[in-house]
Protein backbone atom coordinates (compact mmCIF):
# COMPACT_ATOMS: atom_id res chain seq x y z
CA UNK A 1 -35.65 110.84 22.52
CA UNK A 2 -36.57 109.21 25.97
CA UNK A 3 -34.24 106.63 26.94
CA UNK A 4 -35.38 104.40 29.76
CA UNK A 5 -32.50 102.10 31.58
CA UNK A 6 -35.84 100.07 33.31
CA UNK A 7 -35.84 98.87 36.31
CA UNK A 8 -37.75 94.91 36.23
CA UNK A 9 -37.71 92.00 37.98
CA UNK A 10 -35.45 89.35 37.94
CA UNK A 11 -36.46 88.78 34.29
CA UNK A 12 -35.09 85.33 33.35
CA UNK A 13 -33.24 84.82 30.17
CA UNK A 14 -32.50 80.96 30.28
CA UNK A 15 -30.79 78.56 28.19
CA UNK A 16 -30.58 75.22 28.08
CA UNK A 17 -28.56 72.24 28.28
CA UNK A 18 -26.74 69.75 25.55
CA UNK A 19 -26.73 66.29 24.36
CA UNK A 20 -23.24 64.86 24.58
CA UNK A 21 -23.57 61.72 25.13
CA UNK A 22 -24.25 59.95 22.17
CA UNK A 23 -21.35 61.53 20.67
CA UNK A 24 -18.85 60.30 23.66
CA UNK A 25 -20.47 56.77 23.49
CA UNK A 26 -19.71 56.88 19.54
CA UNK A 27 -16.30 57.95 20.21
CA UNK A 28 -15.29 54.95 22.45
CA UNK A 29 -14.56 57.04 25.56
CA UNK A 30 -14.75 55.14 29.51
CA UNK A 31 -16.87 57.97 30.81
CA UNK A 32 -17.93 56.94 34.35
CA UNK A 33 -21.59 58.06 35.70
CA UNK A 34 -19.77 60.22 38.22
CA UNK A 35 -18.22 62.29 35.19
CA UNK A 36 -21.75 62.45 33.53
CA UNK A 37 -23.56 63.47 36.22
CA UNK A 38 -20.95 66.31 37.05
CA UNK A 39 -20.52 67.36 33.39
CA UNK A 40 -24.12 67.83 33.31
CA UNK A 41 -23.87 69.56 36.16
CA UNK A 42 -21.51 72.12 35.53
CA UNK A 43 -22.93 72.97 32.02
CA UNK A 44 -26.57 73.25 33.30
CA UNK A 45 -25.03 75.50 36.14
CA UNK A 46 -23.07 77.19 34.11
CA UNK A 47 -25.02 78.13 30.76
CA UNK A 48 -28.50 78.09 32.44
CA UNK A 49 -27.84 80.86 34.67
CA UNK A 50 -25.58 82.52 32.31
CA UNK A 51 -28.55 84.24 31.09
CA UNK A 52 -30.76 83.94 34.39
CA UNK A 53 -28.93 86.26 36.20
CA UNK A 54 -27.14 88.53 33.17
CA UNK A 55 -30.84 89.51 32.12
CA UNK A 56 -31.52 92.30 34.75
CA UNK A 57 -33.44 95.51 33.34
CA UNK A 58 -31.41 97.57 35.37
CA UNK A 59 -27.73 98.44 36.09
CA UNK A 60 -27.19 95.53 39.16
CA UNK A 61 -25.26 93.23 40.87
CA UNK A 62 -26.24 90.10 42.68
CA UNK A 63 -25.22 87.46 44.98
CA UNK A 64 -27.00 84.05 44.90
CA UNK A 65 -26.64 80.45 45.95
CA UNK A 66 -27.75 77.19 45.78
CA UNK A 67 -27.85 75.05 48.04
CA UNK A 68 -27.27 71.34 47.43
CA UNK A 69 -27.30 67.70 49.31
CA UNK A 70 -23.96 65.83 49.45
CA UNK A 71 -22.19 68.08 47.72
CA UNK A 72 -21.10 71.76 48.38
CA UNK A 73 -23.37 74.68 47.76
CA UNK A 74 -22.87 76.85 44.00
CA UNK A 75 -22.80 80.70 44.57
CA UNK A 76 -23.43 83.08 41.40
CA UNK A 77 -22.47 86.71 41.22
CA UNK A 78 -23.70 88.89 38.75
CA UNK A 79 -23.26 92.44 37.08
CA UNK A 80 -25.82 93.35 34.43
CA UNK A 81 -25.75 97.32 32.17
CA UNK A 82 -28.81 97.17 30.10
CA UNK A 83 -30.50 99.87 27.89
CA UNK A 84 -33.38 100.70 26.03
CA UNK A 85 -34.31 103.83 23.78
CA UNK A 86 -37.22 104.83 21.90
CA UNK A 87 -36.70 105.68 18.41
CA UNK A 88 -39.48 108.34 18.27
CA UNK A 89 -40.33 111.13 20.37
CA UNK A 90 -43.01 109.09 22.20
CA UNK A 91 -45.91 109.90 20.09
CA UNK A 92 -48.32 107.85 18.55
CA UNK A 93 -49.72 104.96 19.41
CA UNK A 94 -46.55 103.01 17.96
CA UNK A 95 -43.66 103.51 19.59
CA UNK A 96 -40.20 101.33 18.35
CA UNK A 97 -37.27 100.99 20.89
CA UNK A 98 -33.67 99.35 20.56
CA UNK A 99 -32.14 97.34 23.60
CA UNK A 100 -29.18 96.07 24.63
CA UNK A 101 -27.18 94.74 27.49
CA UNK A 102 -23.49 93.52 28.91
CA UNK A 103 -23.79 90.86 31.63
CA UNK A 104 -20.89 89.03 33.74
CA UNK A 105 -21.42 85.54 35.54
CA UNK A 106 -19.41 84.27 37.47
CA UNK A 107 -20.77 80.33 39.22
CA UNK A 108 -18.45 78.97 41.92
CA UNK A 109 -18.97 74.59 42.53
CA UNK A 110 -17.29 72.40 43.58
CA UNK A 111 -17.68 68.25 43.77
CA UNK A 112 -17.44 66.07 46.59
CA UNK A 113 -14.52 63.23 46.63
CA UNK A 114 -16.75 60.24 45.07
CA UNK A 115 -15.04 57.84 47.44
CA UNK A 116 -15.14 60.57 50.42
CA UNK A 117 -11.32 60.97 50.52
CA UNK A 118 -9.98 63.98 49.93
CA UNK A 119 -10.88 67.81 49.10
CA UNK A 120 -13.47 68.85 46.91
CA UNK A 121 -12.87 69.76 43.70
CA UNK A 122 -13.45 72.89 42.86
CA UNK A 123 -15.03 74.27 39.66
CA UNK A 124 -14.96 78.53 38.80
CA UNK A 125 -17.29 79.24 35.51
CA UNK A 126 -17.03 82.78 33.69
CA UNK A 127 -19.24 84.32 31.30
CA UNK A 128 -19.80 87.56 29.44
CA UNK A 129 -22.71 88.03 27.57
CA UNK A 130 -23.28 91.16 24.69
CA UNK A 131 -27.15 91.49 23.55
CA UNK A 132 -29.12 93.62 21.39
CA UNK A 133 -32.61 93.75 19.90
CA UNK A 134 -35.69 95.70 18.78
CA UNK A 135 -39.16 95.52 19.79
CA UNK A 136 -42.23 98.32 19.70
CA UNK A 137 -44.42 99.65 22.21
CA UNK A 138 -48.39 99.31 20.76
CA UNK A 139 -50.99 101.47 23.04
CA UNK A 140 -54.07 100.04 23.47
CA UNK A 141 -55.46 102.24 26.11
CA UNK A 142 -54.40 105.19 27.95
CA UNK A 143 -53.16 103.01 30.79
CA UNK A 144 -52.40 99.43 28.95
CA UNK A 145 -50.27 98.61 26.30
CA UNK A 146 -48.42 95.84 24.57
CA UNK A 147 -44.74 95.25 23.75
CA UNK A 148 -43.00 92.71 21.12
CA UNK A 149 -39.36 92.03 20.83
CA UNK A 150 -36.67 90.04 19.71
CA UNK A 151 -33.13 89.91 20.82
CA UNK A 152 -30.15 88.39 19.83
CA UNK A 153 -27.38 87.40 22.48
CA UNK A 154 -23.84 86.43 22.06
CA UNK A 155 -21.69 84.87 25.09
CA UNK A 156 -18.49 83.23 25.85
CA UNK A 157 -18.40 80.86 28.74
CA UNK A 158 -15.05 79.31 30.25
CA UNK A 159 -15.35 76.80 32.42
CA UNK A 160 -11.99 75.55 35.05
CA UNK A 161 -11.56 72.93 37.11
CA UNK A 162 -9.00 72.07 39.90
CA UNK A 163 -9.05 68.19 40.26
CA UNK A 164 -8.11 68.23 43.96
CA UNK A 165 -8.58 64.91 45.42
CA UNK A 166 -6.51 61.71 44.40
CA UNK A 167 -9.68 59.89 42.87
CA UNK A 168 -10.67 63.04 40.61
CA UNK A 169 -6.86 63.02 39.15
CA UNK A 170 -6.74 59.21 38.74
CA UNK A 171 -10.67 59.06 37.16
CA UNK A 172 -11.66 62.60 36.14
CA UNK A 173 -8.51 64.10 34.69
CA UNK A 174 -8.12 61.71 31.64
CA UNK A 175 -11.21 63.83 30.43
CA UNK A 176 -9.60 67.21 30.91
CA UNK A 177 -10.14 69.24 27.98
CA UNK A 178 -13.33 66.99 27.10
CA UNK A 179 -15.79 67.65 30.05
CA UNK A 180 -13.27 69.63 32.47
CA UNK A 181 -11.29 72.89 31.51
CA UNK A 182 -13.34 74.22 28.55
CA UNK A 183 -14.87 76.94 26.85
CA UNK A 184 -18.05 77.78 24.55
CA UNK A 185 -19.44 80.46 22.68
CA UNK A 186 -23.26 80.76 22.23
CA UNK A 187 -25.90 82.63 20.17
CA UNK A 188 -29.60 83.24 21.92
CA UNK A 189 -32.54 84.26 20.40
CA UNK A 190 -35.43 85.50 22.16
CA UNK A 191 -38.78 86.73 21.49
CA UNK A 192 -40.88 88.44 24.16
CA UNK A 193 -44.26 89.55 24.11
CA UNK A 194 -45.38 91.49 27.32
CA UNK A 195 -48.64 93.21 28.42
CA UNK A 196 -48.43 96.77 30.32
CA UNK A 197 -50.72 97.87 32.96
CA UNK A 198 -50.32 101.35 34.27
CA UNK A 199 -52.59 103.56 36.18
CA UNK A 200 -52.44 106.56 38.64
CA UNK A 201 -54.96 106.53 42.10
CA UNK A 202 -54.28 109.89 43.56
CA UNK A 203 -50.55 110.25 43.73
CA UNK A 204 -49.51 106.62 43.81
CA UNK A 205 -49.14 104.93 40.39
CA UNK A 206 -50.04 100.77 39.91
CA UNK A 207 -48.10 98.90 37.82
CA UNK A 208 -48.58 95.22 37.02
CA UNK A 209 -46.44 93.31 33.89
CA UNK A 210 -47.24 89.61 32.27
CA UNK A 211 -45.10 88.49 29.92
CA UNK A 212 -43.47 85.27 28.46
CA UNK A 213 -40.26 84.93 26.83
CA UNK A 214 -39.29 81.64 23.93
CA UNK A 215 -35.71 81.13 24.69
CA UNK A 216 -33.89 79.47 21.37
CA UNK A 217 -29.78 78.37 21.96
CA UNK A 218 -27.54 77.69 19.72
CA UNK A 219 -23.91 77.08 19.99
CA UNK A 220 -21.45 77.96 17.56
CA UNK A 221 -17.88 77.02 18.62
CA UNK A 222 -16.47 74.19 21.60
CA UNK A 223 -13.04 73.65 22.64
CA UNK A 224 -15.07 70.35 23.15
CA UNK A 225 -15.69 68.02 20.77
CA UNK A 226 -18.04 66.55 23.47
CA UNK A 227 -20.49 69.60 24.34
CA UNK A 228 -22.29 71.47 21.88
CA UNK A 229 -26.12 73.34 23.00
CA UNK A 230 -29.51 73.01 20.74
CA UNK A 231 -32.29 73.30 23.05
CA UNK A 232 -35.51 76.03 23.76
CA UNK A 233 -37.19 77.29 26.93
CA UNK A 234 -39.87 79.01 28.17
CA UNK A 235 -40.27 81.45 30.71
CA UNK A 236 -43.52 83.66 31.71
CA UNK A 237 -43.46 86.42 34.59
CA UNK A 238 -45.78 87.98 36.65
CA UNK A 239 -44.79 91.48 38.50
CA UNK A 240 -46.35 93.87 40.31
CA UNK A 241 -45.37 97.42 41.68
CA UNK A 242 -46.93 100.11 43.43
CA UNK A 243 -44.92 104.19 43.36
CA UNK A 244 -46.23 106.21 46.34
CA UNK A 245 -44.93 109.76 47.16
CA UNK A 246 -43.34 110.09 50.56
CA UNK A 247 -44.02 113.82 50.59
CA UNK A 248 -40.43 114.67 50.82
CA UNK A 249 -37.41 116.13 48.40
CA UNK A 250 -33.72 115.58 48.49
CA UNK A 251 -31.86 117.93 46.17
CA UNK A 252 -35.17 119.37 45.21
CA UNK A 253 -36.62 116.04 43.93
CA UNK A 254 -39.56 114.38 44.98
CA UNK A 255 -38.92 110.78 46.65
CA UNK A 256 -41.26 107.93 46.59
CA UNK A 257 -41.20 104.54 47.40
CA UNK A 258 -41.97 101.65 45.15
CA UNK A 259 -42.19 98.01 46.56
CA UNK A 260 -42.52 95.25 43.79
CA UNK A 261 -42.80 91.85 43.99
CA UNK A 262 -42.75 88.88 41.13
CA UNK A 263 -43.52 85.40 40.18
CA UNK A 264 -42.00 83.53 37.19
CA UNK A 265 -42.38 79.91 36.26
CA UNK A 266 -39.61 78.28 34.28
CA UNK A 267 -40.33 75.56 31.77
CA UNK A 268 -38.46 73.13 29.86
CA UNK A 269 -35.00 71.53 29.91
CA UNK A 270 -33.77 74.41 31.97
CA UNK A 271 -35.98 74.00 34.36
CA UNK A 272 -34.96 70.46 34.66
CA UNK A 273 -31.21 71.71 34.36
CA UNK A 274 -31.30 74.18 37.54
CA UNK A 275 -33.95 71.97 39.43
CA UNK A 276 -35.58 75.20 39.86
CA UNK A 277 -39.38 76.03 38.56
CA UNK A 278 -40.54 79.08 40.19
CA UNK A 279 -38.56 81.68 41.31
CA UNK A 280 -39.74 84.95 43.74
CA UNK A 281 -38.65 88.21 43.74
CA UNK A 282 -39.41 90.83 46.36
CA UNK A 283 -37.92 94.18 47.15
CA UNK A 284 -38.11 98.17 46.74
CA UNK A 285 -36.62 100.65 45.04
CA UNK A 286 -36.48 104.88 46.13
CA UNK A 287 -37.24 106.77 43.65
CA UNK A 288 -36.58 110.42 42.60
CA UNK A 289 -38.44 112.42 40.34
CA UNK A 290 -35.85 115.61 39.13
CA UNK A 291 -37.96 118.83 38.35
CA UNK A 292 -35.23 119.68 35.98
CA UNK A 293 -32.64 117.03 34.59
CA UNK A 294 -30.04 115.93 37.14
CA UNK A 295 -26.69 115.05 35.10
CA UNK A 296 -29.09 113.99 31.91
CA UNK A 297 -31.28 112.30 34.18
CA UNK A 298 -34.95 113.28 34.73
CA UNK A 299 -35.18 110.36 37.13
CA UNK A 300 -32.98 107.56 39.19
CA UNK A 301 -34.00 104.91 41.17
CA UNK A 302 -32.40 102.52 43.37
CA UNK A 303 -33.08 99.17 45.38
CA UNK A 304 -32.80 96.31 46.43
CA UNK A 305 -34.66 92.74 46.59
CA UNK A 306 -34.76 89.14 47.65
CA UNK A 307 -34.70 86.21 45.46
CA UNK A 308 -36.39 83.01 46.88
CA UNK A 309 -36.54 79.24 44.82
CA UNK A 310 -36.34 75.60 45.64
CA UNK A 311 -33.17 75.56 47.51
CA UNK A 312 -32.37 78.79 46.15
CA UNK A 313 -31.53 82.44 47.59
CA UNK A 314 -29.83 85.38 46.96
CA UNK A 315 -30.00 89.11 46.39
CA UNK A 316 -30.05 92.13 43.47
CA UNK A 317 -28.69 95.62 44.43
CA UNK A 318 -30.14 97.71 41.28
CA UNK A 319 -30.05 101.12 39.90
CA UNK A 320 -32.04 102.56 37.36
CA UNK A 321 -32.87 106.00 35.82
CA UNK A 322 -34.68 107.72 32.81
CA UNK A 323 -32.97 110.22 30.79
């Protein structure tokens, strides 16, 4: 069986946000457009990138931030441990695969005093995230092929909040429990379609990816009776890479070089949530190619890249192999 742990772009996985408000209005409660406007906020922050940074192809960590007016910046910090492996022994033009992946999130805030008195508060969201799916590889040509998929994601978010500044207490904390100091669990469906382009010239191999990704959320338990999630996105990405030998070995294994860069648009409420629509990606990764399996491993790369949006940056340290 060949088991790939792949090694692709920042390959979004987004949710979207919720529509409390009706439900607060109906339930009498003072809510102030500061609190709205934070809640918001802090769930779009917190459940959007949930899945756009726990959706890495490869074993990685990351370290991102955005960067906001009036208010202090949000950093993110990720770990991702995917997998995928065929279910045949790579023959025929049908090939099915199961995939999975554990992510961590974990989105630092905080809010400005309203009145400009005081600390900020400061908000600390943490999410794991457990996902499996299938999907099959469909070859159309010796160097393109197609791949369909459909995954199914659990995660449990927990959201806390330090009201540090006397107007927070006196305004905000009436609402803890409600829109401060809560926790979710979610279920995410996603089907992806994605076309493969692969081709060797010489020694160096070309690789380019399209795909597009329907994003369905769902939740299914709130320690608020104010937040619950029912909302789609959609997310297409472009990448290219390019493999070329360096001409050297290090424990008797070929190296090579493979810079990659990609393009993804986000659409939809998330979109609207993260104030974010297209996102960049560029790094490399060193590869080596073992001429007999290394510790199971017949090859491991490893890398590194730079993440680039509207008022957005950060980083992904990856590693990746093929068994």
């Amino acid at each position: 069986m060949s088991v790939w742990v792949r090694l692709a772009p920042l390959t979004l996985f987004i949710v979207c946000v919720f529509q409390p408000w009706q439900k607060l209005v109906a339930q009498g409660s003072t809510i102030t457009p500061e609190q709205q406007r934070f809640s918001n906020e802090i769930i779009n922050e917190s459940v959007n990138t949930t899945t756009l940074f726990a959706s890495q192809d490869t074993f990685s960590t990351g370290r991102f931030a955005k960067h906001r007016i009036g208010q202090p910046n949000t950093s993110y910090n990720t770990i991702r441990t995917p997998f995928e492996a065929l279910l045949t022994d790579g023959a025929g033009s049908v090939q099915p695969f199961v995939q999975g992946s554990i992510g961590l999130l974990k989105v630092v805030g905080g809010v400005a005093p309203v009145n400009g008195v005081g600390e900020n508060d400061l908000s600390t969201s943490d999410l794991i995230s457990v996902a499996t799916g299938l999907g099959a590889y469909v070859t159309l040509s010796e160097d393109f092929k197609l791949a369909a998929s459909i995954s199914l994601a659990y995660s449990h978010l927990r959201n806390n909040y330090d009201f540090k500044n006397e107007y927070s207490q006196k305004f905000f904390k009436p609402e803890d429990d409600l829109l401060y100091n809560w926790s979710l669990d979610l279920l995410t469906y996603t089907p992806t379609i994605r076309a493969l382009y692969q081709s060797k010239f010489g020694e160096s191999i070309v690789q380019y990816t399209l795909g597009y990704s329907h994003i369905f959320n769902d939740s299914i338990a709130s320690s608020s009776s104010a937040i619950t999630i029912n909302s789609a996105t959609g997310l297409l990405w472009n990448r290219f890479a390019y493999t070329q030998p360096l001409g050297i070995e290090a424990i008797s294994a070929p190296l090579s070089l493979r810079p990659f860069f990609q393009w993804s648009n986000i659409s939809g409420k998330a979109s609207k949530g993260l104030d974010l629509v297209n996102l960049f990606e560029v790094g490399a990764d060193l590869v080596m190619d073992f001429k007999e399996k290394f510790i199971w491993f017949s090859q491991i790369s490893w890398g590194g890249s730079y993440v680039t949006g509207d008022s957005f940056e950060g980083y992904h340290i990856g590693l990746g192999g093929k068994f």
